[in-house]
C-alpha atoms as a PDB file:
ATOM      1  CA  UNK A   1       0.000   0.000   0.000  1.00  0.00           C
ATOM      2  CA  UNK A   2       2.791   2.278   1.442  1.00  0.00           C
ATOM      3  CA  UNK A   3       4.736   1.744  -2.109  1.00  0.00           C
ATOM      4  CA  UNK A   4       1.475   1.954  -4.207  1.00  0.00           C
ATOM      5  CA  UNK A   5       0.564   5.567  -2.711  1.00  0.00           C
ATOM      6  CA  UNK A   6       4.471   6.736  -3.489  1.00  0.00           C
ATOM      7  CA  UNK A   7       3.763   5.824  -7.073  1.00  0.00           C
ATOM      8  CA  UNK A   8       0.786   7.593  -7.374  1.00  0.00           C
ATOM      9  CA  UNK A   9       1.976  10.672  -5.325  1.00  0.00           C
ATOM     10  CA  UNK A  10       5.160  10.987  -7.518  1.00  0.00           C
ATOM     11  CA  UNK A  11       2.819  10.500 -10.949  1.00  0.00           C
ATOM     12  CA  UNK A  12       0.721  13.478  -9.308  1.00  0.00           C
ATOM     13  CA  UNK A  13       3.857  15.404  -9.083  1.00  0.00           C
ATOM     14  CA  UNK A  14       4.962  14.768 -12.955  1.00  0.00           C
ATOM     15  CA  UNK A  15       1.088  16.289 -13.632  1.00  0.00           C
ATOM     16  CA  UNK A  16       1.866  19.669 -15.647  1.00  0.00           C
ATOM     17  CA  UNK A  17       0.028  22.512 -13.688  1.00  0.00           C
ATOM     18  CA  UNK A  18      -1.852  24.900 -15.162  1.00  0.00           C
ATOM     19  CA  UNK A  19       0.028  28.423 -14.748  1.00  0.00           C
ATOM     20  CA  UNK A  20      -0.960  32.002 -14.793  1.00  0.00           C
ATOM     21  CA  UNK A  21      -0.058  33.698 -17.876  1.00  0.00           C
ATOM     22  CA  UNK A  22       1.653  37.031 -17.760  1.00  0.00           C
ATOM     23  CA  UNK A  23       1.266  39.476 -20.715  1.00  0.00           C
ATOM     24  CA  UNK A  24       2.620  42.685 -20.696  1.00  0.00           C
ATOM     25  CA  UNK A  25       0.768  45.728 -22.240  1.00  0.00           C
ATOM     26  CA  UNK A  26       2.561  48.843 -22.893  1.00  0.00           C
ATOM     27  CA  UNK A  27       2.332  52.300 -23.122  1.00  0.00           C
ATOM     28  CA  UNK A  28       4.012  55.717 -22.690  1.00  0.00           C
ATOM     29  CA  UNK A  29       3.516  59.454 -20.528  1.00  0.00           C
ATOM     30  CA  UNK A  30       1.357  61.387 -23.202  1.00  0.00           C
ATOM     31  CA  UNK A  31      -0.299  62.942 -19.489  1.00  0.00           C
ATOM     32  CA  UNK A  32       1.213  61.789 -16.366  1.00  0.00           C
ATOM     33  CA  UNK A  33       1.822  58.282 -14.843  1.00  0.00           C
ATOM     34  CA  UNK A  34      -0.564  58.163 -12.558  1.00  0.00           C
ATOM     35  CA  UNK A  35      -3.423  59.421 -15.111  1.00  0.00           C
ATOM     36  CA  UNK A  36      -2.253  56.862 -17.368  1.00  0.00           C
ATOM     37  CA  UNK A  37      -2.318  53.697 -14.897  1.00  0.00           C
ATOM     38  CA  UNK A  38      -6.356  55.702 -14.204  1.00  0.00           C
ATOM     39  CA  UNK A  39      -6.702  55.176 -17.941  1.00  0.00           C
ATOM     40  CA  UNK A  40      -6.148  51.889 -18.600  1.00  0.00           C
ATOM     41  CA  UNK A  41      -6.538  49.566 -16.170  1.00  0.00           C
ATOM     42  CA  UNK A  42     -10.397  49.101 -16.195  1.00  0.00           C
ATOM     43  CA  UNK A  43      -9.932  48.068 -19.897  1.00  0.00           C
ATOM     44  CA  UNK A  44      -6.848  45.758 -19.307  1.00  0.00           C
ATOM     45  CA  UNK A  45      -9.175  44.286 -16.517  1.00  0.00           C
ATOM     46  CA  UNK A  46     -12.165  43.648 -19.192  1.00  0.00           C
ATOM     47  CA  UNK A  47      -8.952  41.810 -21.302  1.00  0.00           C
ATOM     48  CA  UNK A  48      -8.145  39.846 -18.786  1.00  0.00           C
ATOM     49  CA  UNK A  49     -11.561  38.414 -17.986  1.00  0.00           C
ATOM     50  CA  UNK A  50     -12.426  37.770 -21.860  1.00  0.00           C
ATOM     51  CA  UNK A  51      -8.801  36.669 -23.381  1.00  0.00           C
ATOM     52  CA  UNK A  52      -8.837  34.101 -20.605  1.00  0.00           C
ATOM     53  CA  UNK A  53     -12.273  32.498 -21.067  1.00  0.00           C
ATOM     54  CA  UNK A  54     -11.369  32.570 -25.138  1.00  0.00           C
ATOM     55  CA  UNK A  55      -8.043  30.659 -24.203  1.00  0.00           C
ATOM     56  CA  UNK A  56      -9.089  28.709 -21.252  1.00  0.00           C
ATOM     57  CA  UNK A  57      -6.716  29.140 -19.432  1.00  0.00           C
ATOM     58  CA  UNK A  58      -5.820  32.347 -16.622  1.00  0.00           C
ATOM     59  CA  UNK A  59      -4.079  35.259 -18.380  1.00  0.00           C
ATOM     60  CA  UNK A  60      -2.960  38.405 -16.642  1.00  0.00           C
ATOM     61  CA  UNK A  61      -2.214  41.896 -17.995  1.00  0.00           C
ATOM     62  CA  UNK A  62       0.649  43.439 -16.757  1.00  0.00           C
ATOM     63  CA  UNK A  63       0.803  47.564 -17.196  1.00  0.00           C
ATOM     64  CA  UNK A  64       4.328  49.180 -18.248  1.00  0.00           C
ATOM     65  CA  UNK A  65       4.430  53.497 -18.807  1.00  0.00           C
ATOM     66  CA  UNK A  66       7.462  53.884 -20.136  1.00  0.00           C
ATOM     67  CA  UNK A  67       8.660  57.330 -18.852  1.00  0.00           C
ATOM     68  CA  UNK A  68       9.449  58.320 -22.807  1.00  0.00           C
ATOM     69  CA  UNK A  69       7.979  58.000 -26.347  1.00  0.00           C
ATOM     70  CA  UNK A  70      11.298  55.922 -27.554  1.00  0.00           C
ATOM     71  CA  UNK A  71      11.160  53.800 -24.646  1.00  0.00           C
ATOM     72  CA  UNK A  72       7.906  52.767 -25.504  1.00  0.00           C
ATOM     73  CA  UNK A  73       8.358  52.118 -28.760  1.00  0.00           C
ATOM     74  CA  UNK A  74      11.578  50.834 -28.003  1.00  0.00           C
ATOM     75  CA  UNK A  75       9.365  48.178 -25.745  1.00  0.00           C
ATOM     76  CA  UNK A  76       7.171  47.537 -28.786  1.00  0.00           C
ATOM     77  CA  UNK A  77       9.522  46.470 -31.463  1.00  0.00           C
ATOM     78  CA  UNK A  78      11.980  44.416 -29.048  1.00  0.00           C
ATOM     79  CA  UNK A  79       8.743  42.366 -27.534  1.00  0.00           C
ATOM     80  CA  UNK A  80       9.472  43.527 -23.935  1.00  0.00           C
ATOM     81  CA  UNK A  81       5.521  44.226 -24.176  1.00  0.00           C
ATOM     82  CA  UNK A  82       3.130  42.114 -25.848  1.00  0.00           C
ATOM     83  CA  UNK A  83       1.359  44.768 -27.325  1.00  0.00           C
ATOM     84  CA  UNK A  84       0.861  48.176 -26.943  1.00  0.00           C
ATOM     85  CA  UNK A  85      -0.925  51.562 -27.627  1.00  0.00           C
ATOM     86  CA  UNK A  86       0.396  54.463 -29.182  1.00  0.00           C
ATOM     87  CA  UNK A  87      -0.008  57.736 -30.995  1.00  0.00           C
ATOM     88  CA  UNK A  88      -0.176  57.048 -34.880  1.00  0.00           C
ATOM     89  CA  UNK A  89       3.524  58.442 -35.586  1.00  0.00           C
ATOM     90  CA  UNK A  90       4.868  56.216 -32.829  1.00  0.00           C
ATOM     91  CA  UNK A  91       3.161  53.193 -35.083  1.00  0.00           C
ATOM     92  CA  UNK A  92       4.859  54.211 -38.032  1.00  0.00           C
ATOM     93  CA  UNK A  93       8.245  54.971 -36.343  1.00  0.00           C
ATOM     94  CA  UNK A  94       7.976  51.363 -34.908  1.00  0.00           C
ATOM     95  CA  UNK A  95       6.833  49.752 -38.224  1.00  0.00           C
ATOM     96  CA  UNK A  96       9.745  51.203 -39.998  1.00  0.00           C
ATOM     97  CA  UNK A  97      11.902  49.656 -37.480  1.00  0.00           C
ATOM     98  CA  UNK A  98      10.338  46.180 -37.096  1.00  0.00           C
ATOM     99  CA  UNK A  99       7.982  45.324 -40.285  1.00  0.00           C
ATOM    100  CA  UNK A 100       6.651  42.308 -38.411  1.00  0.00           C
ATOM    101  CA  UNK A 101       4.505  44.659 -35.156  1.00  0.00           C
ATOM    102  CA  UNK A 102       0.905  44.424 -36.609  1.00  0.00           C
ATOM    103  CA  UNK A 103      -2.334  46.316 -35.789  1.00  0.00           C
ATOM    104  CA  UNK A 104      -4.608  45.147 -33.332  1.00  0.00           C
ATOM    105  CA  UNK A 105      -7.348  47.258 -33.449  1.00  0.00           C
ATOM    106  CA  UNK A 106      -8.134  51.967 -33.699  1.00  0.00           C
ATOM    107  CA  UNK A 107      -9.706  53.353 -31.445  1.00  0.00           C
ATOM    108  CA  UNK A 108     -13.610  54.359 -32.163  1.00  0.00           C
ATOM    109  CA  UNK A 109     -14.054  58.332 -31.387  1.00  0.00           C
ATOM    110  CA  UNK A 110     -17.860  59.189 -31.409  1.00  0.00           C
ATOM    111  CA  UNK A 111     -17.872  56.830 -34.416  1.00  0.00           C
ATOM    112  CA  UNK A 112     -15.511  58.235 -36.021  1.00  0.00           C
ATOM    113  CA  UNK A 113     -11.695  57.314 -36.842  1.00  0.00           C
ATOM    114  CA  UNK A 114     -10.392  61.183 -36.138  1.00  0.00           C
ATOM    115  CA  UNK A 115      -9.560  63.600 -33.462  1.00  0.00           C
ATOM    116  CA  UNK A 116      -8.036  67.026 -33.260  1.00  0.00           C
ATOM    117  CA  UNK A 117      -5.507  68.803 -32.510  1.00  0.00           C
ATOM    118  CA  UNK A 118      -5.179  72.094 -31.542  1.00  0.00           C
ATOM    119  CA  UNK A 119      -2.940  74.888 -32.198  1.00  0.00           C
ATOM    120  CA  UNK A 120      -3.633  77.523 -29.104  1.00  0.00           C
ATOM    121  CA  UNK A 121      -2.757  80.799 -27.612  1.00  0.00           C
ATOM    122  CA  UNK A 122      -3.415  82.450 -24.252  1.00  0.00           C
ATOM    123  CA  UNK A 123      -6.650  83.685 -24.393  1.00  0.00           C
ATOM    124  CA  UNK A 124      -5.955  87.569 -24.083  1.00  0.00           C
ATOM    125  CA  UNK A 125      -2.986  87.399 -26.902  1.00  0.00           C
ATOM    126  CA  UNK A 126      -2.916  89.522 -29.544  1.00  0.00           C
ATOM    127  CA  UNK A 127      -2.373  86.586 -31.826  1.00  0.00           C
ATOM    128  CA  UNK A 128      -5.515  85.269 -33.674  1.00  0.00           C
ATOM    129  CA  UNK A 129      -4.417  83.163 -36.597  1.00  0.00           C
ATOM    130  CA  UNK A 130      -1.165  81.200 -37.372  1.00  0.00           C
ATOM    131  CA  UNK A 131       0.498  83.410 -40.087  1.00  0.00           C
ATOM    132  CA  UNK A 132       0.639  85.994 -36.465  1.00  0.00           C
ATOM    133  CA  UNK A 133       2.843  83.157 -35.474  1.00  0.00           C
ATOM    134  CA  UNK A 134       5.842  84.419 -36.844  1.00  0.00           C
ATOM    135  CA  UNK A 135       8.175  85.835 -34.408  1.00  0.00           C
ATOM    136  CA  UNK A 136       6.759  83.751 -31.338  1.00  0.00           C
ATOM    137  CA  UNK A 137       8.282  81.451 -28.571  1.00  0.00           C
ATOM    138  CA  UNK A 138       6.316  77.832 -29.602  1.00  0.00           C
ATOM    139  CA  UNK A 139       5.506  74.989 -27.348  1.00  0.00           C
ATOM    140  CA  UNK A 140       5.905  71.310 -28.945  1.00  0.00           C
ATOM    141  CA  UNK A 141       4.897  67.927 -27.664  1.00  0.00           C
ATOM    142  CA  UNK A 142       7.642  65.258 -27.761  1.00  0.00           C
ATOM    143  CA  UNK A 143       9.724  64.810 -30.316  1.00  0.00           C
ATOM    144  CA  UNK A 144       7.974  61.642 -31.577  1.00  0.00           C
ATOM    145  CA  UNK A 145       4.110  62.813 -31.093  1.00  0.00           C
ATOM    146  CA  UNK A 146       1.507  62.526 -33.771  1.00  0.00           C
ATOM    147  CA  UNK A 147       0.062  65.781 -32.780  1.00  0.00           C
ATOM    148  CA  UNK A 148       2.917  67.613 -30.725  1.00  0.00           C
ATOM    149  CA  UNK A 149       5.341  67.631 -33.020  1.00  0.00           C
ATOM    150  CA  UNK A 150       4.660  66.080 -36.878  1.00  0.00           C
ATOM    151  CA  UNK A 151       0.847  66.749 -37.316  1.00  0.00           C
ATOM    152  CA  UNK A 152       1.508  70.424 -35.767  1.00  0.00           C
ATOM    153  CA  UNK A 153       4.878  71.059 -37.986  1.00  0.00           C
ATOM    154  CA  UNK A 154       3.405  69.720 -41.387  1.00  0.00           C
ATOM    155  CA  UNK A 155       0.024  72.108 -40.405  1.00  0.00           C
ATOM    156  CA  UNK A 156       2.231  75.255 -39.718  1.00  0.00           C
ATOM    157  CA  UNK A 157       4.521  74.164 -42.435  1.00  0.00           C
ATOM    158  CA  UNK A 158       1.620  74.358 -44.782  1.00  0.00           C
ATOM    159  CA  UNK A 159       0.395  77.595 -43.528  1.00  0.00           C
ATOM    160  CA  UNK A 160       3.905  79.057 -44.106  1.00  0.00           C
ATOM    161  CA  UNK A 161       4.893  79.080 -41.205  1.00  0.00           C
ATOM    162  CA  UNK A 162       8.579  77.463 -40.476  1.00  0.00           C
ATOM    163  CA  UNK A 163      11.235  76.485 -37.563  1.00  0.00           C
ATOM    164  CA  UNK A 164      13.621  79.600 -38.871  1.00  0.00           C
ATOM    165  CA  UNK A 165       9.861  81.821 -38.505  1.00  0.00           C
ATOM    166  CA  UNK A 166       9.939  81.509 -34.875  1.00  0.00           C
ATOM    167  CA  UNK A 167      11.609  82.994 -32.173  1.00  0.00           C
ATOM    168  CA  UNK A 168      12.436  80.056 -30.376  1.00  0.00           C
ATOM    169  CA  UNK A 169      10.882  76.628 -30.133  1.00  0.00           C
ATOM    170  CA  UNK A 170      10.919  73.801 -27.668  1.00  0.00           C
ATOM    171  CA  UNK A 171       9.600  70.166 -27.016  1.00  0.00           C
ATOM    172  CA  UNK A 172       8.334  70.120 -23.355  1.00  0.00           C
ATOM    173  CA  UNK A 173       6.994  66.242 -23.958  1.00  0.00           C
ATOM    174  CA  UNK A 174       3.661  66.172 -22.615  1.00  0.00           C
ATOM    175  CA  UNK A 175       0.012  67.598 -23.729  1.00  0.00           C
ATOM    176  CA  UNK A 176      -0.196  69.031 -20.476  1.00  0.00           C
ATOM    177  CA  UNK A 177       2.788  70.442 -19.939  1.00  0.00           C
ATOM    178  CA  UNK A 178       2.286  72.091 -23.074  1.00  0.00           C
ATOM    179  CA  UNK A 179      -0.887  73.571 -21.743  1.00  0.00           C
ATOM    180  CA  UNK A 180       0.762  74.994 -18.859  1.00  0.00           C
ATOM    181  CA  UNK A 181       3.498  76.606 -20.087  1.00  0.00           C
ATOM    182  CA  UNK A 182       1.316  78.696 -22.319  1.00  0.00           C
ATOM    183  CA  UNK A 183      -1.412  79.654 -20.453  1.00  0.00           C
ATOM    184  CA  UNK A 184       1.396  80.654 -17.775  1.00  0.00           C
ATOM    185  CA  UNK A 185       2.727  82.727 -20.498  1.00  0.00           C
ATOM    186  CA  UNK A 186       6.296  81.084 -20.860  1.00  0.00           C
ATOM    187  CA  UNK A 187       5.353  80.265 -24.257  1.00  0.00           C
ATOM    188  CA  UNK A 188       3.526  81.939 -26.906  1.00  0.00           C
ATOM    189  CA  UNK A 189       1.487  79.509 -28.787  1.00  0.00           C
ATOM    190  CA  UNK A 190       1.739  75.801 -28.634  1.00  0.00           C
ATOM    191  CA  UNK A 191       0.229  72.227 -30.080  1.00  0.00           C
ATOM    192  CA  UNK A 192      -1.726  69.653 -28.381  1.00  0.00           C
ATOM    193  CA  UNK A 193      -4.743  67.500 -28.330  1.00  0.00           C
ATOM    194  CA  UNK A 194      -8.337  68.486 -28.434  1.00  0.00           C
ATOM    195  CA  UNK A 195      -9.196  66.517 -25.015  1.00  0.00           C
ATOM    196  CA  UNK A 196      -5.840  67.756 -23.053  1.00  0.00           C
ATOM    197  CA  UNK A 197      -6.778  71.769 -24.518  1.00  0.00           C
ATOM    198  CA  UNK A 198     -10.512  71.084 -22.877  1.00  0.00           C
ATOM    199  CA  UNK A 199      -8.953  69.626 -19.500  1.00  0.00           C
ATOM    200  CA  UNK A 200      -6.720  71.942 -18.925  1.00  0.00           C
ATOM    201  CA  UNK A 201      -9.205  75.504 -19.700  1.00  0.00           C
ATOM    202  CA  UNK A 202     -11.334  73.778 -17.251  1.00  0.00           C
ATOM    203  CA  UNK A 203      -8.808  74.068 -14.773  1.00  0.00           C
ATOM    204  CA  UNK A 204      -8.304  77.767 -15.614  1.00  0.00           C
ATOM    205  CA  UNK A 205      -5.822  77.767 -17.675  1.00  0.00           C
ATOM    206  CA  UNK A 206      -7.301  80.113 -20.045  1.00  0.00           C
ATOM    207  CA  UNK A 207      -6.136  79.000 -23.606  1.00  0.00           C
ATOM    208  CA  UNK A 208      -7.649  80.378 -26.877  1.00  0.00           C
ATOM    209  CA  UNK A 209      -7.736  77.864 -29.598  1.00  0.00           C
ATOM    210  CA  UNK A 210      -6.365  79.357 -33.021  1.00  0.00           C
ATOM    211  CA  UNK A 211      -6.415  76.277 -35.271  1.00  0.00           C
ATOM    212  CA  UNK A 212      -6.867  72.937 -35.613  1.00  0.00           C
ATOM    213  CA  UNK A 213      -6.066  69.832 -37.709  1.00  0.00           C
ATOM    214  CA  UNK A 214      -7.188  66.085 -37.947  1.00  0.00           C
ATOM    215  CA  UNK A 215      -5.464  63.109 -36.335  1.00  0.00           C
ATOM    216  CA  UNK A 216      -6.315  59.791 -36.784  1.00  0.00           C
ATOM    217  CA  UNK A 217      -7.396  58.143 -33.760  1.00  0.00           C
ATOM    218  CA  UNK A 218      -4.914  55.805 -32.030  1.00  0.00           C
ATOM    219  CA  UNK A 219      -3.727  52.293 -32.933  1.00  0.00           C
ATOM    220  CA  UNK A 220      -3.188  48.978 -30.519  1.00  0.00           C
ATOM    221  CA  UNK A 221      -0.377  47.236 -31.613  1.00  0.00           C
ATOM    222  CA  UNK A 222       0.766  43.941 -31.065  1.00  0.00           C
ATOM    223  CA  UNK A 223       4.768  42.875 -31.022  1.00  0.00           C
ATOM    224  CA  UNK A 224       6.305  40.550 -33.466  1.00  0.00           C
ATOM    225  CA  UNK A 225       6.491  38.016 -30.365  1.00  0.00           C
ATOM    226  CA  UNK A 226       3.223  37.858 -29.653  1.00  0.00           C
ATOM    227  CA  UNK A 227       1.151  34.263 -29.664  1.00  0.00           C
ATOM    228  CA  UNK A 228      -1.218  33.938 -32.508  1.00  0.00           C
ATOM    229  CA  UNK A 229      -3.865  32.672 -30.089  1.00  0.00           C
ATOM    230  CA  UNK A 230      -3.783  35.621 -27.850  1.00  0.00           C
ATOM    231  CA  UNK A 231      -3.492  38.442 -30.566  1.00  0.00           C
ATOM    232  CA  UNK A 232      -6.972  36.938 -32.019  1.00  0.00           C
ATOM    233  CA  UNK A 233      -8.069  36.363 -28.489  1.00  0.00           C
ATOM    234  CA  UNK A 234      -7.551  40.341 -27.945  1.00  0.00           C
ATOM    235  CA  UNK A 235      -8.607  41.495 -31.459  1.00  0.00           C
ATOM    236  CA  UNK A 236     -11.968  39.548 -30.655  1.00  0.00           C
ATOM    237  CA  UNK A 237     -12.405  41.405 -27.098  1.00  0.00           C
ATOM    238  CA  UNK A 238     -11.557  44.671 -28.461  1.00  0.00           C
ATOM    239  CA  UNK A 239     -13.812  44.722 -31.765  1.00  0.00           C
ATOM    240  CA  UNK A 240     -16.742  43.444 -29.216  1.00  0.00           C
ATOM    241  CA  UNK A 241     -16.338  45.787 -26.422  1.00  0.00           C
ATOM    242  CA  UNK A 242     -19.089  48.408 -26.523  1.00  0.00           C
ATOM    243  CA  UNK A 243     -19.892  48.660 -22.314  1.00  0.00           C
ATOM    244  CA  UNK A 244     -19.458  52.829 -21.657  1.00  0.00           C
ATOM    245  CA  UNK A 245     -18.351  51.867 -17.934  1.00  0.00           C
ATOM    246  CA  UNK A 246     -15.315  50.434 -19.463  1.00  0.00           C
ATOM    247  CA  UNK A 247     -14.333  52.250 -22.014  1.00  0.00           C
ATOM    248  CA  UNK A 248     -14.880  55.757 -20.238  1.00  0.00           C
ATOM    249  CA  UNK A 249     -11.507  55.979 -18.456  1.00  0.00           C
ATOM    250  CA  UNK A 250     -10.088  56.306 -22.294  1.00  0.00           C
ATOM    251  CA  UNK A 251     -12.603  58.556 -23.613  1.00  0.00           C
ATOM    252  CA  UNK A 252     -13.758  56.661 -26.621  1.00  0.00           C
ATOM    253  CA  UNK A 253     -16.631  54.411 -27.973  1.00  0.00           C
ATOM    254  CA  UNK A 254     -15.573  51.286 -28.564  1.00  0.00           C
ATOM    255  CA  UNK A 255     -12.528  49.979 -31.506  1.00  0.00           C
ATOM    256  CA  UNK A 256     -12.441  49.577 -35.544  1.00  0.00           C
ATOM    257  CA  UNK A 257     -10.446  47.168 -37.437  1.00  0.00           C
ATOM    258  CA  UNK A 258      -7.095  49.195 -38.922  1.00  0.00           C
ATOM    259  CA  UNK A 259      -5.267  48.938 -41.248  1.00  0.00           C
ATOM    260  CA  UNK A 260      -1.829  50.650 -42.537  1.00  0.00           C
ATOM    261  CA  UNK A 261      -3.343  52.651 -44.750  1.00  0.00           C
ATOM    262  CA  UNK A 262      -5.168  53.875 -42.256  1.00  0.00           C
ATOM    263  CA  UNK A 263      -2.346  55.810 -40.672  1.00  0.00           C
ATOM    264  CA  UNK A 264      -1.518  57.006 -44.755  1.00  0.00           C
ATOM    265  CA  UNK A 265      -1.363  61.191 -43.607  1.00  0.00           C
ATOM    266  CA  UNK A 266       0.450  60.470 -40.955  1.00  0.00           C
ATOM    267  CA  UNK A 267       3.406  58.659 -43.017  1.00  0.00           C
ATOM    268  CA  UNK A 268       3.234  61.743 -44.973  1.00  0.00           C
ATOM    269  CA  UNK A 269       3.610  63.969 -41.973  1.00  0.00           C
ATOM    270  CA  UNK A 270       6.645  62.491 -40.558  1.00  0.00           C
ATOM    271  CA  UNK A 271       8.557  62.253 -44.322  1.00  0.00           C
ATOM    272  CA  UNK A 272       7.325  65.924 -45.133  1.00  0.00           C
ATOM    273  CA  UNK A 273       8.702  66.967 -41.639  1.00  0.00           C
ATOM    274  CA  UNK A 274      12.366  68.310 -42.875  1.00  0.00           C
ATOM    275  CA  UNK A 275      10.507  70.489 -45.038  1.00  0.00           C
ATOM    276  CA  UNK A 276       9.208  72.360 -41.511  1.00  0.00           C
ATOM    277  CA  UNK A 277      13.109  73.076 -41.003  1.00  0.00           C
ATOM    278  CA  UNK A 278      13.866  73.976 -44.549  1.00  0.00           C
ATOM    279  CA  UNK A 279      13.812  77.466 -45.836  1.00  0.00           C
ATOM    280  CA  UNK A 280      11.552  76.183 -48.516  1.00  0.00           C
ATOM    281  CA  UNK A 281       7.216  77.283 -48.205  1.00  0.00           C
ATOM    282  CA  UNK A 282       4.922  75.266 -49.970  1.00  0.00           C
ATOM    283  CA  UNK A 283       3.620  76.074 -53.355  1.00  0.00           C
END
């Protein structure tokens, strides 16, 4: 008997055991940390739930913020996240890096597949349309963002406005740091997003809006390590996922399938953007 149970208690041992799966989802400080964890945590909690009944077996979602654009993209196209989501330039920075990160899913904005962005003033400047821009201290994003810096350069670029027009320029990395530092006055103008411009005038920031220019809406992007299984398992959850409770935290209404040629203007912004430091205006 005594041998018997050892047999069958060492068999029980050599059982595999069925493991919690880590994933890692990325992405980077567009606002601060802490409103970024806020974001997207209800949403990775929703994944969890879903891509582990699909699979059938536990999964869990683990949240990286990279502290920089390039570190999260860096993230993306080594597969130190599974997948990730980013501003539309930061796709097509990564894709021309690593050809094998593929599109998960845009994001659904009031049914539609654009946002803005926002070129703005203080709201008691003298300055009330872009060409007035000439001569001024400007506020950029970071140096790899959609809207702070290519969508906003290719827009002033083709309003003949360019880098040598300007008094001085700088790229302060975040929406709402560009928000601050003009409606403190330490900047003339600057360039961010629609949502961030609203947030921050309703805590008194007082900005005037001057222009503004589409942006497609974001991508979620999946690294070139990724399972098969789960990247369908996700894509599935995502294109389903209509409950407002959820998708609140991120401000949108629900997810499109994407392709690359979705993100088509925004190729066009980034290899147009030496023309915003040329001497040359567009004809």
């Amino acid at each position: 008997m005594g041998k018997n149970f050892a047999i069958i208690s060492l068999l029980l041992l050599s059982l595999p055991v069925s493991a919690e799966k880590t994933i890692n989802f990325g992405v980077y400080t567009s606002d601060k940390p802490t409103t970024m964890v806020t974001m997207f945590r209800p949403i990775l909690n929703y994944l969890e739930k879903n891509v582990s009944a699909m699979l059938e077996e536990k999964i869990s979602i683990n949240l990286q913020v990279s502290s920089t654009y390039q570190a999260g993209i860096d993230a993306l196209i080594t597969g130190e996240v599974d997948f990730a989501r980013m501003g539309p330039a930061s796709y097509i920075l990564s894709k021309n890096i690593e050809p094998n990160i593929k599109l998960i899913a845009m994001e659904n904005k009031k049914g539609k597949r654009f946002f803005y962005g926002i070129i703005c003033v203080p709201k008691d400047s003298r300055i009330q349309n872009i060409e007035q821009l000439k001569g001024t201290r400007f506020a950029f994003g970071n140096e790899n963002s959609t809207i702070g810096r290519y969508l906003s350069q290719h827009h002033l670029y083709q309003q003949g406005v360019l880098s040598h027009n300007l008094q001085s320029f700088s790229y302060l990395q975040r929406h709402d740091k560009v928000a601050s530092s003009v409606g403190l006055g330490h900047y003339d103008a600057g360039a961010l997003k629609e949502s961030t411009f609203n947030k921050m005038n309703k805590k008194g920031f007082d900005l005037r809006e001057i222009s503004r220019f589409k942006n497609t809406t974001k991508p979620w992007i999946a690294s070139k390590k990724i399972d098969d299984d789960i990247f369908y398992a996700i894509k599935t959850s995502l294109l389903k996922l209509h409950d407002p409770s959820i998708l609140k935290s991120i401000k949108k209404d629900g997810f499109f399938e994407a392709s690359d040629s979705d993100y088509k203007t925004i190729r066009e912004s980034i290899n147009k953007n030496p023309l915003f430091f040329s001497n040359i205006e567009e004809l």
